[in-house]
Protein backbone atom coordinates (compact mmCIF):
# COMPACT_ATOMS: atom_id res chain seq x y z
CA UNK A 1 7.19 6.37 -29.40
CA UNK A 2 6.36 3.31 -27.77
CA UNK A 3 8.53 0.04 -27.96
CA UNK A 4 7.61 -3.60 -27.59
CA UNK A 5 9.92 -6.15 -25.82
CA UNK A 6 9.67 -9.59 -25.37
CA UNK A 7 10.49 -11.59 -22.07
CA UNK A 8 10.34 -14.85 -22.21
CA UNK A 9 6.60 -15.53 -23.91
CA UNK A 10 5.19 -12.56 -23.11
CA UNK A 11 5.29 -9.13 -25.04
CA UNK A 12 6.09 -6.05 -22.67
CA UNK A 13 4.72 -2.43 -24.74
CA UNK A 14 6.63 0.67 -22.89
CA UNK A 15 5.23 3.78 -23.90
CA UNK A 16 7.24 7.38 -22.53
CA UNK A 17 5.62 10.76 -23.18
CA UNK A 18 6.88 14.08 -22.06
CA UNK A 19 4.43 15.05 -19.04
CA UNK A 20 3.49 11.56 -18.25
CA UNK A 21 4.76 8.86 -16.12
CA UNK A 22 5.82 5.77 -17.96
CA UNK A 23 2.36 3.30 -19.23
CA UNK A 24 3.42 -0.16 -19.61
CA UNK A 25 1.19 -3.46 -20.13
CA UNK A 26 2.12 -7.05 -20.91
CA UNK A 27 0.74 -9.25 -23.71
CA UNK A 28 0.59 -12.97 -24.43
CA UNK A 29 1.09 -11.98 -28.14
CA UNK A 30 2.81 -9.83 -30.14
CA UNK A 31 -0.06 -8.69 -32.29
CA UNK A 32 -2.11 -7.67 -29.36
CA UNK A 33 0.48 -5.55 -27.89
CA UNK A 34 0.94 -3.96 -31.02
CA UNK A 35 -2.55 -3.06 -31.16
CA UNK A 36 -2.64 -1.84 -27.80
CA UNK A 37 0.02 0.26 -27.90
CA UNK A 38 -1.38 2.04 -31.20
CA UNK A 39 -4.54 2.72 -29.38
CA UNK A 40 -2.79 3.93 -26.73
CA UNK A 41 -0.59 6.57 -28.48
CA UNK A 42 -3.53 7.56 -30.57
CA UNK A 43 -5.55 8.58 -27.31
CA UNK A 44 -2.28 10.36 -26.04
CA UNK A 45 -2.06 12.40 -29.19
CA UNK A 46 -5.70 13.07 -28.90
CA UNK A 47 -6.05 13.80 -25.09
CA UNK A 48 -8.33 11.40 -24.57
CA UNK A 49 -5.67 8.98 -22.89
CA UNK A 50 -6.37 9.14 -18.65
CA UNK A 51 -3.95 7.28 -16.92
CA UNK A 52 -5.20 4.76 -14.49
CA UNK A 53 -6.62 6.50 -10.84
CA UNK A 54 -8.50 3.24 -9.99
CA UNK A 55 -7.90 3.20 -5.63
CA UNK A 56 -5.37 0.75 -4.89
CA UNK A 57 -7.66 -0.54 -1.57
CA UNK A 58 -10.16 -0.80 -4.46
CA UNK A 59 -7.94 -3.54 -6.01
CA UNK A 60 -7.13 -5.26 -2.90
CA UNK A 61 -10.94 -5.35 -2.10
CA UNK A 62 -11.69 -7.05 -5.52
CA UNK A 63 -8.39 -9.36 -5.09
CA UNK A 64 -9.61 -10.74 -1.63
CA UNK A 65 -13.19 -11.25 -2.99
CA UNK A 66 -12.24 -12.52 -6.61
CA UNK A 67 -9.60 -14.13 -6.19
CA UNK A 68 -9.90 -15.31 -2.92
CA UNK A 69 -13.39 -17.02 -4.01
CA UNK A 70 -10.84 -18.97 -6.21
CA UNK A 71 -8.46 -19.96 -4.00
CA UNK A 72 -9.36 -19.43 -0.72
CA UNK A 73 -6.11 -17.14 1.88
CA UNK A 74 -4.77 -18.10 4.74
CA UNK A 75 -5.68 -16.22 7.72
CA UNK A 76 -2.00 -13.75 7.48
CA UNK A 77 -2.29 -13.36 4.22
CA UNK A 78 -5.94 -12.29 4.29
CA UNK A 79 -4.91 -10.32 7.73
CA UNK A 80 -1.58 -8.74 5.89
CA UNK A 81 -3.75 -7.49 2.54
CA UNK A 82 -6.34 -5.87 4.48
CA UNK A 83 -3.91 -4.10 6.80
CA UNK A 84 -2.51 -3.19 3.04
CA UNK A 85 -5.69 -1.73 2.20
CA UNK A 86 -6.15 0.40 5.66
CA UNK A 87 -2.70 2.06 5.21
CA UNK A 88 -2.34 2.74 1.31
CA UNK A 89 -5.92 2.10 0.21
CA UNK A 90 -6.26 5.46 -1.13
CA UNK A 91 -3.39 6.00 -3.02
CA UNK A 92 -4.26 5.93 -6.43
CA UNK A 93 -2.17 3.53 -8.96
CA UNK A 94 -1.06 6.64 -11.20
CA UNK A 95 0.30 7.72 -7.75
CA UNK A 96 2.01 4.71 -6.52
CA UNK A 97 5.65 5.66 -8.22
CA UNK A 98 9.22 4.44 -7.03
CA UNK A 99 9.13 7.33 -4.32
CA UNK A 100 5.87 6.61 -2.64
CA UNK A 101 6.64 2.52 -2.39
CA UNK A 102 9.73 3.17 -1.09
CA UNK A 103 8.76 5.85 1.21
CA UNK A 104 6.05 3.39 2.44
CA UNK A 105 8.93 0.55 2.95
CA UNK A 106 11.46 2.82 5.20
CA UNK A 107 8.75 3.94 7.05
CA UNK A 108 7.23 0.93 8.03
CA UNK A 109 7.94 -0.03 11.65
CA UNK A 110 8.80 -3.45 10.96
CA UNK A 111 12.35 -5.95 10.35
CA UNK A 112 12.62 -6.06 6.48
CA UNK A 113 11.21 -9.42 5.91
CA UNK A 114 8.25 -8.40 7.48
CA UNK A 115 8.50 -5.48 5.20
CA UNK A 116 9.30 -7.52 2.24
CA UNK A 117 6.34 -9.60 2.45
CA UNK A 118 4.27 -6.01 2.17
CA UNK A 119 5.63 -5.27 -0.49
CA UNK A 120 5.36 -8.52 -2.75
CA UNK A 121 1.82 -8.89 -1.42
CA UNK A 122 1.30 -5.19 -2.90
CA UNK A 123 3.02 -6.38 -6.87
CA UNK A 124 0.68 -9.33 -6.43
CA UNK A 125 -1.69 -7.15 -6.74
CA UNK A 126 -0.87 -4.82 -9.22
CA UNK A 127 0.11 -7.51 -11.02
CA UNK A 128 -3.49 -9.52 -10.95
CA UNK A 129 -4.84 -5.94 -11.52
CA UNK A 130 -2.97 -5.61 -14.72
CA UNK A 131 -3.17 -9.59 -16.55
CA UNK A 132 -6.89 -10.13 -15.38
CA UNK A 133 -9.17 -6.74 -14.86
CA UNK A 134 -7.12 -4.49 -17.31
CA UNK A 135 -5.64 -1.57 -15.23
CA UNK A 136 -2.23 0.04 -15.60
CA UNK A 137 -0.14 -0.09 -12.57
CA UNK A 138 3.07 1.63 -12.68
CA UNK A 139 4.64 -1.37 -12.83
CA UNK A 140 7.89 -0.23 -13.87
CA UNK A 141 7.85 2.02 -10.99
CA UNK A 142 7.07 -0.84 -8.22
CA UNK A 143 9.92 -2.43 -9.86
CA UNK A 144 12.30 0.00 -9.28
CA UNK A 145 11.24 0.50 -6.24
CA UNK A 146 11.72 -3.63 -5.09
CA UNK A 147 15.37 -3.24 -6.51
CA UNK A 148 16.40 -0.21 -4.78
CA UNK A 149 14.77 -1.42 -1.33
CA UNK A 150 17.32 -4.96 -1.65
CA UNK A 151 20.10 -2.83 -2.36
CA UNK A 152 19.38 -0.98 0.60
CA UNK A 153 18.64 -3.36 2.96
CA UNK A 154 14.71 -2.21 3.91
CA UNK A 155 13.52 -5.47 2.68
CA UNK A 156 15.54 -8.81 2.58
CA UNK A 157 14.23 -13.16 2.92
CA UNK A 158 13.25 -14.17 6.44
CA UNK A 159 16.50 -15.51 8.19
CA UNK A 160 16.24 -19.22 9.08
CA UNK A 161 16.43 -19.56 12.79
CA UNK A 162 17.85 -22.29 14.70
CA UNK A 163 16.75 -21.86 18.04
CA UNK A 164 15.39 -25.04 19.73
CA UNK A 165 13.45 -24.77 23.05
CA UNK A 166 14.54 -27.57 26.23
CA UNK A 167 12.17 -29.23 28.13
CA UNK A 168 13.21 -26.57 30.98
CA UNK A 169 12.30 -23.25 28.84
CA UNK A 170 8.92 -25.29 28.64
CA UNK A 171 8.69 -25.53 32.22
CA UNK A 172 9.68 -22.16 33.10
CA UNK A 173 7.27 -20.72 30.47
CA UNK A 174 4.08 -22.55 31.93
CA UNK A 175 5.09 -22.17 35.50
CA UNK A 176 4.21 -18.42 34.81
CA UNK A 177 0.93 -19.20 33.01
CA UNK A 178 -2.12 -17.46 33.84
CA UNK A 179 -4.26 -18.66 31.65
CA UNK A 180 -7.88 -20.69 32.01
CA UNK A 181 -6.79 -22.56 28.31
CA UNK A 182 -5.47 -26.26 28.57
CA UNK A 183 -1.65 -24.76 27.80
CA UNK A 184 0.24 -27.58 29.20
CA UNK A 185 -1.70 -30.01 26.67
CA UNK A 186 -1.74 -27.64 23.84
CA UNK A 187 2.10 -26.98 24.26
CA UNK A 188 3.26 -30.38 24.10
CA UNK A 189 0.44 -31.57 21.28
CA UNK A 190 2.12 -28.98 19.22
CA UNK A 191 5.88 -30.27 19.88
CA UNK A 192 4.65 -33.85 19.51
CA UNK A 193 2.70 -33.85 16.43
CA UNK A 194 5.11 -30.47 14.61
CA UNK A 195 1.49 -29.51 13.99
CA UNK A 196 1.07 -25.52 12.20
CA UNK A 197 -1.03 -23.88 15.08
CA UNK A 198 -4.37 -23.78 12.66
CA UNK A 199 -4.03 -27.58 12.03
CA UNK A 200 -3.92 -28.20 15.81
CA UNK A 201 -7.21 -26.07 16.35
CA UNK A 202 -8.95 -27.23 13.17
CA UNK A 203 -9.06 -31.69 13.73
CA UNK A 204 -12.38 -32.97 15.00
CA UNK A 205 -12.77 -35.81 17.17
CA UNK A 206 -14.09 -37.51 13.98
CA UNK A 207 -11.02 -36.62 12.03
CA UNK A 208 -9.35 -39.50 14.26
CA UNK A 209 -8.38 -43.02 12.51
CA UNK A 210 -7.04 -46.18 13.26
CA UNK A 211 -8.36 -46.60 17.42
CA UNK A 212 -6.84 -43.24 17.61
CA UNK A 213 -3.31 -43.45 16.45
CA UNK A 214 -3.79 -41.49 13.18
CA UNK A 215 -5.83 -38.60 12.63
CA UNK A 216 -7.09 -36.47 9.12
CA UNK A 217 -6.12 -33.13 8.92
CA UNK A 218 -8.20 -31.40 6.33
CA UNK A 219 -7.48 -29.26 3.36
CA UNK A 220 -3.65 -29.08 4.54
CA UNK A 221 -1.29 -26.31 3.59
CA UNK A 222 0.27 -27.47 -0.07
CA UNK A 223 2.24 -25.77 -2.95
CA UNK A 224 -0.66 -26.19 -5.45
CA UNK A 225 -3.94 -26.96 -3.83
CA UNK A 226 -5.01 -27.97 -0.09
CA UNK A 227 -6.17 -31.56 0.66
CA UNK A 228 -6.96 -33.83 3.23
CA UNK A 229 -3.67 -36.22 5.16
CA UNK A 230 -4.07 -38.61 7.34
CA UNK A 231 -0.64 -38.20 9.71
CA UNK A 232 0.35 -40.74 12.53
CA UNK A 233 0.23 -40.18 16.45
CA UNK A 234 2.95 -40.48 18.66
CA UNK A 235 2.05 -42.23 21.79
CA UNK A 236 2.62 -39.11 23.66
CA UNK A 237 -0.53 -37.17 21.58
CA UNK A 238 -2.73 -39.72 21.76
CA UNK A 239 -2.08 -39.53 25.37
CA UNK A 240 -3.06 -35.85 25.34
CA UNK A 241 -6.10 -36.08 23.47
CA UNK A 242 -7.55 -38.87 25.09
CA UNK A 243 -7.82 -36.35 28.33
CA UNK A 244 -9.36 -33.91 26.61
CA UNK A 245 -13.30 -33.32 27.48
CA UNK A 246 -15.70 -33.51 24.70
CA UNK A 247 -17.34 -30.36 24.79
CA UNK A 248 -17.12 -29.64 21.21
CA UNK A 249 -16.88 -31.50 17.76
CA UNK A 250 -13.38 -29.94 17.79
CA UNK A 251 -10.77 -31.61 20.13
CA UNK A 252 -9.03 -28.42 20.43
CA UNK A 253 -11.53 -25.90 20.46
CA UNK A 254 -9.82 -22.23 21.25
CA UNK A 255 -8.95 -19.82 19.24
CA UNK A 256 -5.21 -19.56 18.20
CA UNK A 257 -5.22 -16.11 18.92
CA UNK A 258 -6.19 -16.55 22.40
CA UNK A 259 -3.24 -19.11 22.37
CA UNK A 260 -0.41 -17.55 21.28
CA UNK A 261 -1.67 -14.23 23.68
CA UNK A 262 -1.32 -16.96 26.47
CA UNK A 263 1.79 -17.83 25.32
CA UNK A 264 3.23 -14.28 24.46
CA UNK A 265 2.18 -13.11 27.79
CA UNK A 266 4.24 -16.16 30.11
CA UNK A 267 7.07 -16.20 27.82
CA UNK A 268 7.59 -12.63 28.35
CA UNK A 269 6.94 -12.82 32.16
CA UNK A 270 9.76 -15.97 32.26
CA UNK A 271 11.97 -13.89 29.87
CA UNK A 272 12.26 -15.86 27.25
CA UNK A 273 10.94 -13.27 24.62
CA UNK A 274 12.57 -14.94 21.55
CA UNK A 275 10.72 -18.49 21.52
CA UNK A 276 7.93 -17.91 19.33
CA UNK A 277 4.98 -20.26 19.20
CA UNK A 278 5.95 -21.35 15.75
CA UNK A 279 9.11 -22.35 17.51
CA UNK A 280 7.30 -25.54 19.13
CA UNK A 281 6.58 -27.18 15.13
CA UNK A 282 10.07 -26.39 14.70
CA UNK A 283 11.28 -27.85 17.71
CA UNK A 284 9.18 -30.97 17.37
CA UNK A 285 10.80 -31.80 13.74
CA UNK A 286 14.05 -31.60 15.37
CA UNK A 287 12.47 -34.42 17.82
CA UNK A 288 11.23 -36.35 15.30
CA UNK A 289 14.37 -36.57 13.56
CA UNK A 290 16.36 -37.12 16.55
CA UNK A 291 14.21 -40.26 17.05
CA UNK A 292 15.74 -41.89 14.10
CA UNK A 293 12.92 -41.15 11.40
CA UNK A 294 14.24 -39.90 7.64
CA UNK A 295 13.55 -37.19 6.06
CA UNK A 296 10.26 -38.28 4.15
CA UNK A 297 8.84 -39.88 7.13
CA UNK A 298 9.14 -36.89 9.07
CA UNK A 299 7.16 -34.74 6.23
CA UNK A 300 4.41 -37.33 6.60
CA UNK A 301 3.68 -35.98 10.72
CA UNK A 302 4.88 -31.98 9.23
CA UNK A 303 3.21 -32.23 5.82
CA UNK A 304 5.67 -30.37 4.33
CA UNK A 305 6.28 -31.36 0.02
CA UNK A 306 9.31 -29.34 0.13
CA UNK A 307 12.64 -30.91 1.02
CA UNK A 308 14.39 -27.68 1.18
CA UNK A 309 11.72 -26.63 3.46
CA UNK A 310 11.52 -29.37 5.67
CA UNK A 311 15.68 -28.77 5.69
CA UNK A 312 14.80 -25.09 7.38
CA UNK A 313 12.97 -26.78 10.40
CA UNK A 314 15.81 -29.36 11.21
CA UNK A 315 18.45 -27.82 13.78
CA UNK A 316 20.31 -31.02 15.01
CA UNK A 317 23.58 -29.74 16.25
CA UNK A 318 27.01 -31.47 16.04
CA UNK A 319 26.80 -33.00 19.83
CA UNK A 320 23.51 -33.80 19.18
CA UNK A 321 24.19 -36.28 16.30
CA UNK A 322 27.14 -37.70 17.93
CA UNK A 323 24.97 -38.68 21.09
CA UNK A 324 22.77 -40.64 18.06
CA UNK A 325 25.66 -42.52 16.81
């Protein structure tokens, strides 16, 4: 017998039969779920009920193409569901129980945020699978599976870090450079500006403004939807770009890849293996704060719409803010 519950304004049916695992499905309405879950028995009783063994990589094919048509991924995400699809494409969704997601999550050479961003990219998924295109993930299971991985510890939030990097770690770290790329410039743009590294390799020369001293970045990261911000310069970036040859419509025109390889490669050789690229944007909101700017001025040059956010990239430490006052 199948039962119908309502969370919040949706209608959840949960149907258990002996020799099957549990079939759920949500509903905006009542009366639709009670429909469904008629059918649904009826083809149990009759053997004509299959449960779903629609290819999970299947789904995550059609999610990347559908939905990403939509609204277009960022290059991890789109990086992070197709390493999804190469590892547990061909598990089938009347296969992917508690067992099997957590066996995937404790196996999974990774720290467990890394791990925990697998596995909510993998319920987006079902999830899209379920409300848009009609298939019948085992949601229940994937649930049960998310709780018991928290309790254990396998999958937690990222921790906020706090490390900031001196001018000397900068120094040390491009003294053992071996790379043909412009590093020194494309260090210090990035701690200047608190760029993200796919802004910094994305702004054309005609993306600049104002004799130079503001520049458009387009289709910027956002909560809802991406558009275009013109951000101010600091003296020091303008600086930087105006030595930079034209040989391209694209000021900096690398690939961030090649970058961060650069940068992997010297910070390990100086060893300084925990500064992280993304360190430099955090590092150069700290500087922009310590110059005296507030807090909403600051998310003009980061473009960040979160407070709480912008909060997470501050580390100003108690010496620090008496030297300001």
């Amino acid at each position: 017998m199948g039962t119908i519950q309502k969370r919040g304004g949706t209608y959840r049916v949960l149907i258990r039969k002996k020799d099957l695992p549990p079939i759920s499905k949500t509903f905006p309405k009542k009366a639709i779920a009670q429909r469904w879950m008629i059918e649904t028995e009826a083809k149990i009783a009759s053997g004509q009920y299959k449960h779903d063994d629609a290819r999970f990589g299947d789904l995550i094919r059609r999610y990347l193409i559908e939905i990403g048509r939509i609204k277009p991924f960022g290059r991890s995400k789109r990086m992070l569901l197709e390493k999804l699809e190469s590892t547990i494409g061909d598990v089938k969704l009347n296969q992917m129980s508690t067992q099997m997601l957590t066996n995937y999550a404790v196996e999974r050479t990774a720290g467990p945020s890394t791990v925990m961003q697998d596995m909510i990219y993998i319920g987006v998924v079902l999830q899209t699978a379920e409300s848009l295109w009609g298939a019948q993930p085992r949601l229940d299971e994937y649930k049960k599976a998310m709780h018991a991985l928290k309790k254990l510890g396998v999958i937690s939030e990222s921790k906020e870090r706090d490390r900031r990097v001196s001018d000397e770690e900068v120094d040390i770290i491009l003294a053992h450079m071996q790379s043909t790329l412009p590093m020194y410039d494309l260090v210090w743009f990035s701690i200047y500006t608190a760029m993200r590294n796919g802004e910094v390799f994305k702004i054309r020369w005609d993306d600049l403004r104002n004799d130079g001293r503001t520049v458009v970045i387009r289709e910027r990261k956002h909560p809802t939807h991406k558009r275009d911000q013109e951000v101010p310069l600091l003296p020091e970036a303008r600086e930087i770009i105006e030595r930079q040859p034209r040989i391209d419509d694209r000021i900096f025109p690398y690939k961030g890849r090649s970058v961060s390889h650069a940068w992997q490669k010297a910070r390990n050789a100086a060893g300084l293996r925990d500064i992280r690229w993304h360190d430099l944007r955090h590092e150069g909101v700290s500087r922009l704060f310590e110059r005296g700017l507030d807090m909403m001025t600051v998310a003009v040059f980061s473009g960040h719409r979160d407070i709480n956010m912008l909060r997470r990239y501050t580390h100003l430490n108690a010496r620090q803010i008496l030297d300001s006052l």
